[in-house]
N, C-alpha and C. Protein backbone atom coordinates (compact mmCIF):
# COMPACT_ATOMS: atom_id res chain seq x y z
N UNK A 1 -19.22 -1.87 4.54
CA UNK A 1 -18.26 -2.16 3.49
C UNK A 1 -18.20 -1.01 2.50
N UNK A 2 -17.16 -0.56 2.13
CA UNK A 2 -16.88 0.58 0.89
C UNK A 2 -17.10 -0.41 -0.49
N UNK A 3 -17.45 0.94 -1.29
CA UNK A 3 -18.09 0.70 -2.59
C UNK A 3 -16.89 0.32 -3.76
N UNK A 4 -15.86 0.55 -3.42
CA UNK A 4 -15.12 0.61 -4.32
C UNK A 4 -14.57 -0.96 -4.80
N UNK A 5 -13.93 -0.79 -6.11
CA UNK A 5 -13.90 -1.95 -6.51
C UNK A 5 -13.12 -3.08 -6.14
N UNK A 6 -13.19 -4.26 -5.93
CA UNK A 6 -12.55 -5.37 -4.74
C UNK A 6 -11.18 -5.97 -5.32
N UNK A 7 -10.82 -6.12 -4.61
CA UNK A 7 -9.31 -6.64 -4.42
C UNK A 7 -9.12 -7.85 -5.92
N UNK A 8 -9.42 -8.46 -6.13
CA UNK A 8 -9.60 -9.04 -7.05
C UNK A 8 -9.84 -8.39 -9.07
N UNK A 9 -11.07 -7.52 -8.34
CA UNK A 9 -10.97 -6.40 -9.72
C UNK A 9 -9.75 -5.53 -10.40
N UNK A 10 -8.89 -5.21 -9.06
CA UNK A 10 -8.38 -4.10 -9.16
C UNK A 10 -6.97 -4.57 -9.53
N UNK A 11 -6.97 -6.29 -9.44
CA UNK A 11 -5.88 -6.73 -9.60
C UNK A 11 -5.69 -6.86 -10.99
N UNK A 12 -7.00 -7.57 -11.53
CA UNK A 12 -7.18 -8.28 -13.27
C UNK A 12 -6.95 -7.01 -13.70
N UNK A 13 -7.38 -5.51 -13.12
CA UNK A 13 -6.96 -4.35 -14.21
C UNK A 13 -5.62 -4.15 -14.60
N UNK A 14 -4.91 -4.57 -13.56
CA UNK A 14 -3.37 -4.24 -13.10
C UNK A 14 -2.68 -5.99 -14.02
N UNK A 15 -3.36 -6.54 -14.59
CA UNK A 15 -2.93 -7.53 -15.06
C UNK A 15 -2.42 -8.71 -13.77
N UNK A 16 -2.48 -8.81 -12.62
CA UNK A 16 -2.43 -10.11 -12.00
C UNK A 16 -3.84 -10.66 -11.24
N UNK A 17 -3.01 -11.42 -10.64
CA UNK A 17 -4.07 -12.36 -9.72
C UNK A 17 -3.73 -12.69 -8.29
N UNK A 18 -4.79 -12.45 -7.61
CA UNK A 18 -4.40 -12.81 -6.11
C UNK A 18 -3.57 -14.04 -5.87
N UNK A 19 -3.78 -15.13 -6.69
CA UNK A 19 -2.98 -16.28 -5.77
C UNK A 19 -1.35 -15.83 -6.59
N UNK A 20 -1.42 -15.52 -7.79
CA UNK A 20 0.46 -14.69 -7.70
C UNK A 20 0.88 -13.89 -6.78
N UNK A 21 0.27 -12.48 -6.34
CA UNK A 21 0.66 -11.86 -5.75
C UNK A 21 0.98 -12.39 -4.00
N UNK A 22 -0.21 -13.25 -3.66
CA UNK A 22 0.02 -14.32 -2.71
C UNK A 22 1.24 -15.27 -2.47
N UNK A 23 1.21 -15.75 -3.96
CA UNK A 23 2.89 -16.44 -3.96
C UNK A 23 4.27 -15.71 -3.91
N UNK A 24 3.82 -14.29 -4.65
CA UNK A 24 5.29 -13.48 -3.93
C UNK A 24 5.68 -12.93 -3.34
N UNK A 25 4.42 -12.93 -2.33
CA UNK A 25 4.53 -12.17 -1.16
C UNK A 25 4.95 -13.07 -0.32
N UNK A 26 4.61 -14.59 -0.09
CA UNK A 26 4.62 -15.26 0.90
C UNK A 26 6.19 -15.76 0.59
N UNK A 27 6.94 -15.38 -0.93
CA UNK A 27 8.32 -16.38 -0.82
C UNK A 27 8.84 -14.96 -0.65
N UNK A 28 8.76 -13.58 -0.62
CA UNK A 28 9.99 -13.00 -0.21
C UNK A 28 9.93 -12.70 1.28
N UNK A 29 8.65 -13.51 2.12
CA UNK A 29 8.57 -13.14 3.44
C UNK A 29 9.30 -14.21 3.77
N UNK A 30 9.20 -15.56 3.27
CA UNK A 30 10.18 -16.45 3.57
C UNK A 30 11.61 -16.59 3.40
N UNK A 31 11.81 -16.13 1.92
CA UNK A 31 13.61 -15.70 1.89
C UNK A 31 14.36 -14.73 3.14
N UNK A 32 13.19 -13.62 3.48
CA UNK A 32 13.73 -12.60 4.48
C UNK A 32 13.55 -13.85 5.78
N UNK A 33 12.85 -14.21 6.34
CA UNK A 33 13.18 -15.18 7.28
C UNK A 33 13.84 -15.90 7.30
N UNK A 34 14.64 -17.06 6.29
CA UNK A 34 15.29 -18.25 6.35
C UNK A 34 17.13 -17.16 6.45
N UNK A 35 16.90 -15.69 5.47
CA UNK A 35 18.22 -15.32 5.79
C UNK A 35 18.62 -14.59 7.57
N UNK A 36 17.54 -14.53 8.06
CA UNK A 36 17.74 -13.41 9.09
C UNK A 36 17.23 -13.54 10.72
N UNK A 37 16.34 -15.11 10.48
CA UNK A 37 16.32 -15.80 11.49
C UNK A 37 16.34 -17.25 11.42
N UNK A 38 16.41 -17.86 12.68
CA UNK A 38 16.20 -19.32 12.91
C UNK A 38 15.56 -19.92 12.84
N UNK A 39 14.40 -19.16 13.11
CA UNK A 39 12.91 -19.98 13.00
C UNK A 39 13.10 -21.40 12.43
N UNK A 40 12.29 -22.35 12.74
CA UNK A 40 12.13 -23.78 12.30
C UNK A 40 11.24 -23.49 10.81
N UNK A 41 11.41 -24.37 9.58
CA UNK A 41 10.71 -24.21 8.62
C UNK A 41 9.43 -24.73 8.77
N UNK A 42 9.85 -25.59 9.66
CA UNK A 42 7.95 -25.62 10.02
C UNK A 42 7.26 -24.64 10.74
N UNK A 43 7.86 -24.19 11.17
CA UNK A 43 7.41 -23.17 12.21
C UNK A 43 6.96 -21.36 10.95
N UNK A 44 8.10 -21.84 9.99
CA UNK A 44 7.90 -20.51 8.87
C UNK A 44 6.39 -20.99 8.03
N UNK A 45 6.42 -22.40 7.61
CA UNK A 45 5.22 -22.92 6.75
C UNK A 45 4.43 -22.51 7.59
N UNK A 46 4.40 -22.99 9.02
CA UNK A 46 2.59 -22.41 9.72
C UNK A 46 2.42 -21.31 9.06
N UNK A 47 3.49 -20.18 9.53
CA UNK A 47 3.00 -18.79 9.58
C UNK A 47 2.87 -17.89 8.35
N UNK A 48 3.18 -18.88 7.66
CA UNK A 48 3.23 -18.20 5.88
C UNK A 48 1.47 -18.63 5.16
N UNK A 49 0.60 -19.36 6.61
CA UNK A 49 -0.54 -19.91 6.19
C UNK A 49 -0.49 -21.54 5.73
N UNK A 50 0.45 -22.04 5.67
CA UNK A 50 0.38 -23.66 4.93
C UNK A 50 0.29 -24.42 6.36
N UNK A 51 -0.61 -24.97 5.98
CA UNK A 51 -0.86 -26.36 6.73
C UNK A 51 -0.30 -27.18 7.12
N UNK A 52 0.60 -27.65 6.12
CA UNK A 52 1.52 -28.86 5.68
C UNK A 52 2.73 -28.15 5.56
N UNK A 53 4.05 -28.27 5.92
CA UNK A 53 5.41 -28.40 6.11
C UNK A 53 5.47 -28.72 4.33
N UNK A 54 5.57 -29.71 3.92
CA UNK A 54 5.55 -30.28 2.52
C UNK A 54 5.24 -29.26 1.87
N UNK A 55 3.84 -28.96 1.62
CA UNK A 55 3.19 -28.08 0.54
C UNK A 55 4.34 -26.84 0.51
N UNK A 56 4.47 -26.19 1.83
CA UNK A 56 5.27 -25.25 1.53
C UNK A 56 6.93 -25.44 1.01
N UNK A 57 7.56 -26.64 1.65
CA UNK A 57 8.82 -26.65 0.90
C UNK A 57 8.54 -27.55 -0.35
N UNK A 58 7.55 -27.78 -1.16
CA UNK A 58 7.22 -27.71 -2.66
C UNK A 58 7.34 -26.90 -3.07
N UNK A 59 6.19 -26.12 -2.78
CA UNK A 59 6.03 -24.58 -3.24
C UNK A 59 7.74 -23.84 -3.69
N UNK A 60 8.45 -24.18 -2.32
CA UNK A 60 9.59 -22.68 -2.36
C UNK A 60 10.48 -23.11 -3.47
N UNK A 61 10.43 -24.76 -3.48
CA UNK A 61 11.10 -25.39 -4.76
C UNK A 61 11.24 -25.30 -6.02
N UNK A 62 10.05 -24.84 -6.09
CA UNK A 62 9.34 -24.48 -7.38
C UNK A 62 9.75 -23.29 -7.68
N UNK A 63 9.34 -22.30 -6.74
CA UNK A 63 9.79 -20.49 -6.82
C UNK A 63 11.37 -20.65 -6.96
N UNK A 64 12.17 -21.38 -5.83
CA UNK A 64 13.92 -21.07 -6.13
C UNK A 64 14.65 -22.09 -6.92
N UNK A 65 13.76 -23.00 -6.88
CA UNK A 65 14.77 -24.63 -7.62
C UNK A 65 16.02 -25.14 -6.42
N UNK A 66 15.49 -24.83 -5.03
CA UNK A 66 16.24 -25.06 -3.77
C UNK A 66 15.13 -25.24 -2.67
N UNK A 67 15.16 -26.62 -1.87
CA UNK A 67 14.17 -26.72 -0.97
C UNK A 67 14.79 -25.30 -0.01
N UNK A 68 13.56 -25.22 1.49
CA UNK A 68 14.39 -23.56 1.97
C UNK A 68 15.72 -24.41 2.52
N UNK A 69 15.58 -25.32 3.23
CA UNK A 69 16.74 -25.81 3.98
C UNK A 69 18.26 -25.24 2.88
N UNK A 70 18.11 -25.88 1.96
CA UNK A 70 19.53 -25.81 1.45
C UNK A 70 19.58 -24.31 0.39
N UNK A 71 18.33 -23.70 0.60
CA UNK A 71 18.72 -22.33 -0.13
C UNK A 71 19.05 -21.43 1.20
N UNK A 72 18.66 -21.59 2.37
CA UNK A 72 19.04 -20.85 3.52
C UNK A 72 21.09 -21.08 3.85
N UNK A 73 21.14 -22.34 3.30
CA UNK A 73 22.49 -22.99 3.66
C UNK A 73 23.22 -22.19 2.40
N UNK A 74 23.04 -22.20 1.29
CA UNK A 74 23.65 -21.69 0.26
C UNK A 74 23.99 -20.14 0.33
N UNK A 75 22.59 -19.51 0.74
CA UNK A 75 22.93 -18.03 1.56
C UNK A 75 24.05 -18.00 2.52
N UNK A 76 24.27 -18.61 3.50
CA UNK A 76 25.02 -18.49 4.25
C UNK A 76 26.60 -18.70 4.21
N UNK A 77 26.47 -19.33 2.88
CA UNK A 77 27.89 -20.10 2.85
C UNK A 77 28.73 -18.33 2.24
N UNK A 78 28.24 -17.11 1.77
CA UNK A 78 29.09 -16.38 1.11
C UNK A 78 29.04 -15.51 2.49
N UNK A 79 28.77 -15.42 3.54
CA UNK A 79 28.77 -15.05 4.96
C UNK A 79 30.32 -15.15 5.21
């Protein structure tokens, strides 16, 4: 293991925190999926790490104020 200071340290210097940077990483990997493929949203929740189908279309609810279903539909409609 290298000496240098851990992922966590280097974040609080930088002013965040892993589970933010976690949350915006995992909703702009999901916005880029729901616009650009088909994938099933359950099939996006596995791979975004969630367990539960639910937890994750909570979650994206929260981040867009649109479950993905109808923020993927709303994208599409200016198509």
């Amino acid at each position: 293991m290298s000496n240098s200071p851990g992922l966590q340290k280097r974040l609080q210097a930088e002013g965040s925190r892993f589970s933010q940077l976690l949350q915006e990483t995992r909703l702009e990997i999901a916005k880029q999926n729901l616009l650009r493929d088909k994938t099933s949203i359950t099939d996006l929740a596995l791979n975004l790490g969630y367990a539960d189908v639910s937890v994750f279309s909570r979650h994206f609810k929260q981040w867009t104020g649109f479950s993905p279903r109808n923020w993927r539909a709303q994208q599409t409609v200016g198509d």
